[in-house]
PDB file of N, CA and C in Angstrom:
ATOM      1  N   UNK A   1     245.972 119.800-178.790  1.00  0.00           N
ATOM      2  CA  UNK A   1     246.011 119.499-177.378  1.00  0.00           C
ATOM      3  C   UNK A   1     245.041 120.438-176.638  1.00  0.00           C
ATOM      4  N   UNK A   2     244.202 119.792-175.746  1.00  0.00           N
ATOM      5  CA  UNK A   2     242.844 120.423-174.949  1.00  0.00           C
ATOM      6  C   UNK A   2     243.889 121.663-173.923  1.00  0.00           C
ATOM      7  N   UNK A   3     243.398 122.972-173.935  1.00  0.00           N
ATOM      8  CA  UNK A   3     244.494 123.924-172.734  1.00  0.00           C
ATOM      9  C   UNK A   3     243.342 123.772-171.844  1.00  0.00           C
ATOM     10  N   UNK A   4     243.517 124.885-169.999  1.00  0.00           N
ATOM     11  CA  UNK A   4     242.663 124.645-169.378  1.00  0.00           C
ATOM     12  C   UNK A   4     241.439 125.575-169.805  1.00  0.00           C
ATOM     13  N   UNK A   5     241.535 126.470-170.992  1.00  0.00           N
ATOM     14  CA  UNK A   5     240.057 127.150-170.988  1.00  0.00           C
ATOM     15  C   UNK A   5     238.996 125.911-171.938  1.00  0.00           C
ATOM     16  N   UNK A   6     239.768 125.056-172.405  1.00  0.00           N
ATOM     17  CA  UNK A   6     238.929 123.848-173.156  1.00  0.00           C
ATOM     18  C   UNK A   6     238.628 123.568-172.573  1.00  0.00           C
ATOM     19  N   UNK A   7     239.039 122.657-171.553  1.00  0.00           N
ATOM     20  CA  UNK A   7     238.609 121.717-170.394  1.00  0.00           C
ATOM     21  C   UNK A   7     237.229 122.617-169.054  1.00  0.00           C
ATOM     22  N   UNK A   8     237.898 123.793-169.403  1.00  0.00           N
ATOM     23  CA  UNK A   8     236.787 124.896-168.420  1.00  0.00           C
ATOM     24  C   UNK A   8     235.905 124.733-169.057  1.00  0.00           C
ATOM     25  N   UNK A   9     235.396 124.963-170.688  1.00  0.00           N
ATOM     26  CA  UNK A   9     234.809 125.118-171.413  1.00  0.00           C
ATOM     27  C   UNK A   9     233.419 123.559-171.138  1.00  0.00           C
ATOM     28  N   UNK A  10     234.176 122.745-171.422  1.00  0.00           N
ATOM     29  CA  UNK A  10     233.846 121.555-171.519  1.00  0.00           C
ATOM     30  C   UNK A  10     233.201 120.884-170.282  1.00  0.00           C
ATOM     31  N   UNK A  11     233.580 121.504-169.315  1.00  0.00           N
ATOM     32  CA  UNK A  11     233.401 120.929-167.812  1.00  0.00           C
ATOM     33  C   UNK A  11     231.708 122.224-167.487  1.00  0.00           C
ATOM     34  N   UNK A  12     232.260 123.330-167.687  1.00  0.00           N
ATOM     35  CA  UNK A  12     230.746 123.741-167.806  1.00  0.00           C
ATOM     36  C   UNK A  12     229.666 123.624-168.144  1.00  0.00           C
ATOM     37  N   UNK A  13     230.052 123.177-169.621  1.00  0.00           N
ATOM     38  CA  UNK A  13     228.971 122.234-170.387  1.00  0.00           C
ATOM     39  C   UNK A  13     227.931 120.898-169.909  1.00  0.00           C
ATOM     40  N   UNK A  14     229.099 120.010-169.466  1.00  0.00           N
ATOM     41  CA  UNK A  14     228.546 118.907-169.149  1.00  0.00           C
ATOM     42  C   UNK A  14     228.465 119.572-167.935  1.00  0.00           C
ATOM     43  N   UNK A  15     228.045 120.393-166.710  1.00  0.00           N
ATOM     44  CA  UNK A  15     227.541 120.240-165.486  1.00  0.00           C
ATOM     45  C   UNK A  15     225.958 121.269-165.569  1.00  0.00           C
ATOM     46  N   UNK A  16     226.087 122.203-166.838  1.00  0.00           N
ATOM     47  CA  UNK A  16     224.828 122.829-166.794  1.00  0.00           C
ATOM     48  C   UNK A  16     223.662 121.617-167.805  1.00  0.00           C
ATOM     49  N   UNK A  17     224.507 120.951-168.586  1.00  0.00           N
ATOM     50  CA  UNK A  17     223.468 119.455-169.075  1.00  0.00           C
ATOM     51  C   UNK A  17     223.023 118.311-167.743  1.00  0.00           C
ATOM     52  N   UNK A  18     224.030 117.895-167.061  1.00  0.00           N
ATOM     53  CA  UNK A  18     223.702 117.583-165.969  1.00  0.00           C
ATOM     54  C   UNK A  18     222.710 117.615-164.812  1.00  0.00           C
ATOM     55  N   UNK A  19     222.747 119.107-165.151  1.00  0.00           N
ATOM     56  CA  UNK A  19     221.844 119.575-163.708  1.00  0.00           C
ATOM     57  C   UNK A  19     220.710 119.916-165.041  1.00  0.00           C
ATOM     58  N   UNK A  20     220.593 120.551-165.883  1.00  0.00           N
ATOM     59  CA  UNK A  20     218.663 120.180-166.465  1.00  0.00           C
ATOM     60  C   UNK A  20     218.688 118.819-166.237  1.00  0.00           C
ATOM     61  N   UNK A  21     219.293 117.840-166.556  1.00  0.00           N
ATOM     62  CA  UNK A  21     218.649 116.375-166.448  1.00  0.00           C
ATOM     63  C   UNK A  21     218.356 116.366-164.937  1.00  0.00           C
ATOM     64  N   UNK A  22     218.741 116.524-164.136  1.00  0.00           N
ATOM     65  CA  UNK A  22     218.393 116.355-163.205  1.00  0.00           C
ATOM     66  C   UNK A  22     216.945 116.849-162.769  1.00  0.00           C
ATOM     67  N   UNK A  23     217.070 118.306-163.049  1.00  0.00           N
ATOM     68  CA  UNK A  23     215.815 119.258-162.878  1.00  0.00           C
ATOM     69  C   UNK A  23     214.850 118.879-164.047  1.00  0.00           C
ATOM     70  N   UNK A  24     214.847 117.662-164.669  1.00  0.00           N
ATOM     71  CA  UNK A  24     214.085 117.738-165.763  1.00  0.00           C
ATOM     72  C   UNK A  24     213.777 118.408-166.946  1.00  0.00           C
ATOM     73  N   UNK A  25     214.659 119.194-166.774  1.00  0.00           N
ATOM     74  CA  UNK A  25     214.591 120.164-168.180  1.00  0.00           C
ATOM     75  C   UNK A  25     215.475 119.692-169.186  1.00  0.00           C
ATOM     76  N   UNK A  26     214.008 120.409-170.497  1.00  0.00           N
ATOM     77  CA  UNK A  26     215.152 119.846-171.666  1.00  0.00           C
ATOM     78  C   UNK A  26     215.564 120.967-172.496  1.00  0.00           C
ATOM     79  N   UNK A  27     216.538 120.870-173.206  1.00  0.00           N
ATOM     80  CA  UNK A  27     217.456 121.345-173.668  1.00  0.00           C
ATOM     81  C   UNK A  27     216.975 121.820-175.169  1.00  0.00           C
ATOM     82  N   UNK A  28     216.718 122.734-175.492  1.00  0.00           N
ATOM     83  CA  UNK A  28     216.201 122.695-177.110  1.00  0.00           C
ATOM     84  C   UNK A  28     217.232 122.899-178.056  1.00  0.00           C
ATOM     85  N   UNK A  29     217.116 122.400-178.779  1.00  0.00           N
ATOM     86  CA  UNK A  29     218.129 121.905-180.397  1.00  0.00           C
ATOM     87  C   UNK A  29     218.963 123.091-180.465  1.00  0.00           C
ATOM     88  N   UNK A  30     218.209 124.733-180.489  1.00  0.00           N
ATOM     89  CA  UNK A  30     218.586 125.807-180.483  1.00  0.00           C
ATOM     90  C   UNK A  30     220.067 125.733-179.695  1.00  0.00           C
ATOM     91  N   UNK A  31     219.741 125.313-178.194  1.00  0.00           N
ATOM     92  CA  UNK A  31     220.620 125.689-177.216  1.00  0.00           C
ATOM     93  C   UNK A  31     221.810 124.194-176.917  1.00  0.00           C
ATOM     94  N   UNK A  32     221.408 123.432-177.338  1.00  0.00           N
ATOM     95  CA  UNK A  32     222.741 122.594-177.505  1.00  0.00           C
ATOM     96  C   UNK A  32     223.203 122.881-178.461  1.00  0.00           C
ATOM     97  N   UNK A  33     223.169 123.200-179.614  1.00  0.00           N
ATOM     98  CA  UNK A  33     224.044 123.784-180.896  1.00  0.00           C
ATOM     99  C   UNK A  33     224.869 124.647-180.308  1.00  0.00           C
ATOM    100  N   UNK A  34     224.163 125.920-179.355  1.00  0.00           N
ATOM    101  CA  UNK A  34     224.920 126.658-179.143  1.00  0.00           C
ATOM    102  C   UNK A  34     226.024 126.537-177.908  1.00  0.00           C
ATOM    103  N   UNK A  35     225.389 125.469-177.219  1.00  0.00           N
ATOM    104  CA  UNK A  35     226.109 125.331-176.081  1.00  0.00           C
ATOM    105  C   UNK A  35     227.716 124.300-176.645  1.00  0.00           C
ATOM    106  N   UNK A  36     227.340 123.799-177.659  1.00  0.00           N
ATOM    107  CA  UNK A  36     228.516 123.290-178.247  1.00  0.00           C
ATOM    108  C   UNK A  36     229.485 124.041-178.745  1.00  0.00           C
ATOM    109  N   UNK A  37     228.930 124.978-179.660  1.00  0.00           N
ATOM    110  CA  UNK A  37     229.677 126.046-180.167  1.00  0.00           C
ATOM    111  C   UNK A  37     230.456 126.869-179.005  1.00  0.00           C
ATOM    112  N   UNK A  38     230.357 126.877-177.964  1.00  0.00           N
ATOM    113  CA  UNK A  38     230.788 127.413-176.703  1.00  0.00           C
ATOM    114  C   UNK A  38     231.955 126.369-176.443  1.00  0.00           C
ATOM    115  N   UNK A  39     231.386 125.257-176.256  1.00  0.00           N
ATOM    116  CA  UNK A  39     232.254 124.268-175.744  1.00  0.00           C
ATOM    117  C   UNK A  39     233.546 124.056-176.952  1.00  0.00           C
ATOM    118  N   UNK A  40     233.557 123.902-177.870  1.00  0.00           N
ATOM    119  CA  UNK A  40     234.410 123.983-178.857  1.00  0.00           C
ATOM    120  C   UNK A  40     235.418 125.195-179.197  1.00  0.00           C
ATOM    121  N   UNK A  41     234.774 126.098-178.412  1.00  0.00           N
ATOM    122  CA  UNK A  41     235.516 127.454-178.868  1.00  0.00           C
ATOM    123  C   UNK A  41     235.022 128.221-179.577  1.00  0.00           C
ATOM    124  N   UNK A  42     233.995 128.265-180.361  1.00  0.00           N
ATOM    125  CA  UNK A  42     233.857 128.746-181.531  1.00  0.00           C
ATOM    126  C   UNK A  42     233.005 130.440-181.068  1.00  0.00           C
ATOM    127  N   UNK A  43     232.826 130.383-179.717  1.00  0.00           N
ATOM    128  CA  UNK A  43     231.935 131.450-179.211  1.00  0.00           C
ATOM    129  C   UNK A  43     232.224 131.894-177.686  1.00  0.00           C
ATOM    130  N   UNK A  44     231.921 132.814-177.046  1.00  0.00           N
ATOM    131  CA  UNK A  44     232.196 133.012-175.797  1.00  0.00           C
ATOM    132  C   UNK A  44     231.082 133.224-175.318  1.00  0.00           C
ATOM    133  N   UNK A  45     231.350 132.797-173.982  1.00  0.00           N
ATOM    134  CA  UNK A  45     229.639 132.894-172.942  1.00  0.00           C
ATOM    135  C   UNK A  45     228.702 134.094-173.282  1.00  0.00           C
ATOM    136  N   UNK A  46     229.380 134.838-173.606  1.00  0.00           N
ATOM    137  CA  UNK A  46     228.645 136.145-173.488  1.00  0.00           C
ATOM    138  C   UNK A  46     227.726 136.191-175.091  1.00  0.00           C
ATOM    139  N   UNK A  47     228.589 135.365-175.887  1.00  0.00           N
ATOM    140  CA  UNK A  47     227.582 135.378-177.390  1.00  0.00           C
ATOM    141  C   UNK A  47     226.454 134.426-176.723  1.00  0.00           C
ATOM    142  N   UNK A  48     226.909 133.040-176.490  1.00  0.00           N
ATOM    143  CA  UNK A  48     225.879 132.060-176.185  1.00  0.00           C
ATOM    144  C   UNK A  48     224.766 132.794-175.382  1.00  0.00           C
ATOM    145  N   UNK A  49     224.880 133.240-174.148  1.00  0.00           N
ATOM    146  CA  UNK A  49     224.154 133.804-173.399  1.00  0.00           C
ATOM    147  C   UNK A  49     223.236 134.944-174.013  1.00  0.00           C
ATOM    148  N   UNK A  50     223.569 135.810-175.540  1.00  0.00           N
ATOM    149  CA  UNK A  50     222.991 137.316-175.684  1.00  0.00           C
ATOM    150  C   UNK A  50     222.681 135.729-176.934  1.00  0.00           C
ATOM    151  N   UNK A  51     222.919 135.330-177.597  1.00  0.00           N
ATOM    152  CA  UNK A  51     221.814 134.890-178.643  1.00  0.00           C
ATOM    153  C   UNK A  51     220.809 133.621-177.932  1.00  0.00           C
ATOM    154  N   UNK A  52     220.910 133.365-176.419  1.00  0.00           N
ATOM    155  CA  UNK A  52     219.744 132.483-175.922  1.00  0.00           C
ATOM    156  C   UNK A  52     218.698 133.397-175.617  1.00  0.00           C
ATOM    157  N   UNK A  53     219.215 134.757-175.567  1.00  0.00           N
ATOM    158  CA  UNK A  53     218.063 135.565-174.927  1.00  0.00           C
ATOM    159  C   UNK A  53     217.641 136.446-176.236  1.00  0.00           C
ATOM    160  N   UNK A  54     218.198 136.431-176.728  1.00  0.00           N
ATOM    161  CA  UNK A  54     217.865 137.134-178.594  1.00  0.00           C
ATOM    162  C   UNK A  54     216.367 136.195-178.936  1.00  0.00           C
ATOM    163  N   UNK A  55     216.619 134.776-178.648  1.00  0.00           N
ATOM    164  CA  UNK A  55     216.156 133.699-179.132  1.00  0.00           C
ATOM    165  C   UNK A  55     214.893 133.759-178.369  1.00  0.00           C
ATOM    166  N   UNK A  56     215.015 133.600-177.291  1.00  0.00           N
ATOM    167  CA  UNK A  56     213.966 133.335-175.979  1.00  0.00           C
ATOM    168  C   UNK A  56     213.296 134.181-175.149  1.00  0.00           C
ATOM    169  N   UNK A  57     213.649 135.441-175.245  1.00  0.00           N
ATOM    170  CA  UNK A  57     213.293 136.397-174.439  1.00  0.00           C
ATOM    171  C   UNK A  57     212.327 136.698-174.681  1.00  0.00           C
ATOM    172  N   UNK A  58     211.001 137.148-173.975  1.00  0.00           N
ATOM    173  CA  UNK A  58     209.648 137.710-174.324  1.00  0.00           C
ATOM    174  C   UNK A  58     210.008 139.258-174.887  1.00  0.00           C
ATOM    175  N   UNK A  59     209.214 139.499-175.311  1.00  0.00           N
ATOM    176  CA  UNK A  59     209.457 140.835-175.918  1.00  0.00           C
ATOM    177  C   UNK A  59     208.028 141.696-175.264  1.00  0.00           C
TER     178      UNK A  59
END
């Protein structure tokens, strides 16, 4: 059964996919994997967020 941090989880998801479509941005393979893994539970914002910038960050 979904509790409300699923549904938080899930509702974040689809509104930060939302708004790139909107803004035209796309989403790379990298970061929907991970943004799923978020949405599922399997990770907390703070991993998703430190391995998008692990990933992406200029050095």
């Amino acid at each position: 059964m979904l509790d409300i941090q699923d549904l938080t989880r899930t509702a974040t998801v689809n509104h930060v996919v939302a708004t790139n479509n909107l803004e035209g941005a796309r989403t790379s393979a990298f970061v929907a994997k991970k943004m799923a893994e978020y949405r599922d539970g399997k990770i907390s914002s703070a991993e998703l967020l430190a391995a998008t910038k692990a990933r992406y960050s200029s050095k």
